[in-house]
PDB file of N, CA and C in Angstrom:
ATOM      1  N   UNK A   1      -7.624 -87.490   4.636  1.00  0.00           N
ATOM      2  CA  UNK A   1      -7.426 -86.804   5.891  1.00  0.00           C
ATOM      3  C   UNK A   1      -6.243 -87.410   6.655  1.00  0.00           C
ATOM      4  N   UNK A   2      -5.483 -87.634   5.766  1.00  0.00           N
ATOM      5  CA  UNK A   2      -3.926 -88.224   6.420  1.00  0.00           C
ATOM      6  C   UNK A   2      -3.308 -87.381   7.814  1.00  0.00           C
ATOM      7  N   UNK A   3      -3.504 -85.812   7.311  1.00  0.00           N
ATOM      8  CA  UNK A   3      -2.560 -84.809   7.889  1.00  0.00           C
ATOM      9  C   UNK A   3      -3.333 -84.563   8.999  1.00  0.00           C
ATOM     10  N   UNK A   4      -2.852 -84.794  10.218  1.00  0.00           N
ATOM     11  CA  UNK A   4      -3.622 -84.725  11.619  1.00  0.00           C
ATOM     12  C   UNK A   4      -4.350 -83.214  12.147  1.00  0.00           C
ATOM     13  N   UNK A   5      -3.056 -82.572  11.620  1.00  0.00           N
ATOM     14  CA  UNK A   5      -3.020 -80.953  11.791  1.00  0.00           C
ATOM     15  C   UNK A   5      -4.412 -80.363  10.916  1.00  0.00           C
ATOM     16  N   UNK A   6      -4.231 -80.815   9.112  1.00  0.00           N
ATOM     17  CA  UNK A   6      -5.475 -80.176   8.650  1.00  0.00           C
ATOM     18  C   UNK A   6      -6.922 -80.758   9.393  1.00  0.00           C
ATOM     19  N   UNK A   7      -7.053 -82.013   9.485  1.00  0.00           N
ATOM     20  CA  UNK A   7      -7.598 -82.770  10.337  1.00  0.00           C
ATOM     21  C   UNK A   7      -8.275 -81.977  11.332  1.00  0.00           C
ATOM     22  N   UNK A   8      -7.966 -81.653  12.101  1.00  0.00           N
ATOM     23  CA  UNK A   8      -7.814 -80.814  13.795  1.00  0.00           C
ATOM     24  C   UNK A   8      -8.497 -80.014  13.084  1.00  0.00           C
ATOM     25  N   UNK A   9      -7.902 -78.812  12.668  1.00  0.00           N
ATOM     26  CA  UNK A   9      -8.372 -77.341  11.913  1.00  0.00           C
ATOM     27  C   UNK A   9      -9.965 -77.945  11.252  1.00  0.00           C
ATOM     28  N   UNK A  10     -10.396 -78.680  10.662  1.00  0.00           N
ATOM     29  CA  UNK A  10     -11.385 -79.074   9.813  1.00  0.00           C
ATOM     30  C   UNK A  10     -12.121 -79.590  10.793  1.00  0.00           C
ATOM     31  N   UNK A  11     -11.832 -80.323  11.634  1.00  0.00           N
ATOM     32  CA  UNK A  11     -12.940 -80.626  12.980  1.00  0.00           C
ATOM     33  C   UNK A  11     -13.456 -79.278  13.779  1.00  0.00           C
ATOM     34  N   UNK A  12     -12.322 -78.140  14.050  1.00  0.00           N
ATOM     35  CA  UNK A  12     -12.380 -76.881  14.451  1.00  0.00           C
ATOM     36  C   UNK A  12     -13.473 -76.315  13.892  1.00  0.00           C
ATOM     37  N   UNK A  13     -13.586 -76.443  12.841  1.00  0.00           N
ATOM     38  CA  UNK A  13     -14.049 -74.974  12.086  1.00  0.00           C
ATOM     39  C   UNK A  13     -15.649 -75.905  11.638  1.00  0.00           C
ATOM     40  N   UNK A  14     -16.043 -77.107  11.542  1.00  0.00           N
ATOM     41  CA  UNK A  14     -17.031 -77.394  11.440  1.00  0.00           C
ATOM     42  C   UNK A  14     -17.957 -77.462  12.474  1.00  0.00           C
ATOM     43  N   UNK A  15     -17.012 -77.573  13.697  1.00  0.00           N
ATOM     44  CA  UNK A  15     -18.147 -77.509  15.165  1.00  0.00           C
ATOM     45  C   UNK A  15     -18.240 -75.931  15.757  1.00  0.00           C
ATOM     46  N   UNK A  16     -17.457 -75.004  15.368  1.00  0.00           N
ATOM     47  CA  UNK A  16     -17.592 -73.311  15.324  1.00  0.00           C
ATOM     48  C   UNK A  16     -18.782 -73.617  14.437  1.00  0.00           C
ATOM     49  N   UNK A  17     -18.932 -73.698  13.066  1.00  0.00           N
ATOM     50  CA  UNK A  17     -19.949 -73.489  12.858  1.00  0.00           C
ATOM     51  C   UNK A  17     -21.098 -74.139  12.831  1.00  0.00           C
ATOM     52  N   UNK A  18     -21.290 -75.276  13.433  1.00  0.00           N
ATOM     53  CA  UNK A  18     -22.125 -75.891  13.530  1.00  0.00           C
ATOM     54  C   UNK A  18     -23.250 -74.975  15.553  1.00  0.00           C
ATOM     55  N   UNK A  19     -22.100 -74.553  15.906  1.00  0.00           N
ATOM     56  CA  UNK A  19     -22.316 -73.863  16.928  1.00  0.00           C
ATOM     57  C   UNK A  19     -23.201 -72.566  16.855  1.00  0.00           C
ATOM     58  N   UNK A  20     -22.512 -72.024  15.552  1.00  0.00           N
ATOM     59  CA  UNK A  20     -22.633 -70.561  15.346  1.00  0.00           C
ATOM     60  C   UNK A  20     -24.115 -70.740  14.785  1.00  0.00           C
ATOM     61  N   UNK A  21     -24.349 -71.942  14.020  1.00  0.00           N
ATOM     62  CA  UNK A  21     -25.640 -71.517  12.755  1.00  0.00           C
ATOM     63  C   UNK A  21     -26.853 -72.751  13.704  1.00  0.00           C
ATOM     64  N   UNK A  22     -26.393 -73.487  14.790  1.00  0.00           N
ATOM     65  CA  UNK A  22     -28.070 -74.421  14.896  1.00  0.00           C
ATOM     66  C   UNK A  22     -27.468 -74.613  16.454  1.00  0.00           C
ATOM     67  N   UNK A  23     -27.041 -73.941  17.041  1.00  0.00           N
ATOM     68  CA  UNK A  23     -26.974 -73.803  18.797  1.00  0.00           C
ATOM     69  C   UNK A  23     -28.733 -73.278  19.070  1.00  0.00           C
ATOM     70  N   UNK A  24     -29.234 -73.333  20.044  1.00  0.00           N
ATOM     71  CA  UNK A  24     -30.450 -72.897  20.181  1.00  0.00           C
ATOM     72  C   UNK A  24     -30.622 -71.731  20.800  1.00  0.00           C
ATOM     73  N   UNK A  25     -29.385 -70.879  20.936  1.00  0.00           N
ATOM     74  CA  UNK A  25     -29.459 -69.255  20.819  1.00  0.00           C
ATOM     75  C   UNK A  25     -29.433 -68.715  19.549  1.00  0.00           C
ATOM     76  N   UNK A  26     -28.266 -69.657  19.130  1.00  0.00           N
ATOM     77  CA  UNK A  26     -28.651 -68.645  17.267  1.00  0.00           C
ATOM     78  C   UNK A  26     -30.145 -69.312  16.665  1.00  0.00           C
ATOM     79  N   UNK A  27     -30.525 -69.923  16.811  1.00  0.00           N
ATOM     80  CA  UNK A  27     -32.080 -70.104  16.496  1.00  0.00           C
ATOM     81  C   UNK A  27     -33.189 -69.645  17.097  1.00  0.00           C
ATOM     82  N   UNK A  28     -32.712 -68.989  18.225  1.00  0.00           N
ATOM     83  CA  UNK A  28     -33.900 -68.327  18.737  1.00  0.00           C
ATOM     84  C   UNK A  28     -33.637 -66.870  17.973  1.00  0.00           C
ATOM     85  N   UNK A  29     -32.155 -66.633  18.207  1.00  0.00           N
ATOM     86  CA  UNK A  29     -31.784 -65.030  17.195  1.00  0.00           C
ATOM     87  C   UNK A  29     -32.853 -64.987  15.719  1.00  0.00           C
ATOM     88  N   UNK A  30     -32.774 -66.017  15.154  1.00  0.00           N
ATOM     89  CA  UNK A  30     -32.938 -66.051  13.821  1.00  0.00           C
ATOM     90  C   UNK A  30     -34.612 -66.153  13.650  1.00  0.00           C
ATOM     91  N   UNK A  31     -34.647 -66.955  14.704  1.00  0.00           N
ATOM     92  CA  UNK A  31     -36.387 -66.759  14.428  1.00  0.00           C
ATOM     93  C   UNK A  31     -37.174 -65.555  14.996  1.00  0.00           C
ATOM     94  N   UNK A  32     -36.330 -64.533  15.951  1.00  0.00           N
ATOM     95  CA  UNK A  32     -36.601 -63.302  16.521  1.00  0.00           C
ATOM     96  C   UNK A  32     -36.397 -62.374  15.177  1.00  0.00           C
ATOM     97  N   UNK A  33     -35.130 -62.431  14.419  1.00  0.00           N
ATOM     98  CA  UNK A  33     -35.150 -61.537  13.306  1.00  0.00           C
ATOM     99  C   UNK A  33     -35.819 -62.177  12.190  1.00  0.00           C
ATOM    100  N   UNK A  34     -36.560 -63.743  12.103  1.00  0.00           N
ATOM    101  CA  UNK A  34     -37.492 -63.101  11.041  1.00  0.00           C
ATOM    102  C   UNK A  34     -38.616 -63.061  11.319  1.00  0.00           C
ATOM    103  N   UNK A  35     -39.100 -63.104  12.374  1.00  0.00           N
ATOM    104  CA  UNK A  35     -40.358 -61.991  13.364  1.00  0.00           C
ATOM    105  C   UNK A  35     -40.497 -60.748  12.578  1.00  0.00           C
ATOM    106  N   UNK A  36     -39.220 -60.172  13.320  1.00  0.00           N
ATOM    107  CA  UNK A  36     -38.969 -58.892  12.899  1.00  0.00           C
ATOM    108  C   UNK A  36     -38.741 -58.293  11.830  1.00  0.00           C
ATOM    109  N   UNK A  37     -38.985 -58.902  10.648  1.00  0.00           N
ATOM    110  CA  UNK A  37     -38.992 -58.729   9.462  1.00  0.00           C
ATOM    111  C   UNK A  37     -39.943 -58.693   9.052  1.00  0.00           C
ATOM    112  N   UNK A  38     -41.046 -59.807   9.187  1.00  0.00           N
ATOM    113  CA  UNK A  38     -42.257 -59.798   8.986  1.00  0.00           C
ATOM    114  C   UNK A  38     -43.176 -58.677   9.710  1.00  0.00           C
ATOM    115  N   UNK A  39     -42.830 -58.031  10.674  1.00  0.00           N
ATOM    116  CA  UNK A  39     -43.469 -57.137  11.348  1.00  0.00           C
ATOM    117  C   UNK A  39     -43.493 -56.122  10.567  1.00  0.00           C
ATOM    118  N   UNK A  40     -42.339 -55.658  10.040  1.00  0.00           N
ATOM    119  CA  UNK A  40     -42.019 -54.538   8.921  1.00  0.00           C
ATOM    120  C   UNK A  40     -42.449 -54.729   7.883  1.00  0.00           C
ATOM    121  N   UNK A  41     -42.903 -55.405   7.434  1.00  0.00           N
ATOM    122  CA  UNK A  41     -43.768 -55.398   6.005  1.00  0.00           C
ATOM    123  C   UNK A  41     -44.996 -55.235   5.764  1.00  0.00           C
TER     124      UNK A  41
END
């Protein structure tokens, strides 16, 4: 991880998704849709 720039970009994109997939709105999303999945079956 010499290159500061890829560096940056790779810190970027792991805390987007670290945001996107275990923030405690997308976990409430996720446990609402598989509610809702189970309801349908």
């Amino acid at each position: 991880m010499e290159d500061p720039e890829k560096r940056e970009r790779f810190a970027k994109a792991g805390r987007k998704r670290a945001v996107e997939r275990f923030s405690w709105t997308s976990i409430a999303e996720q446990t609402r849709d598989l509610y809702a999945s189970l309801k349908k079956s």
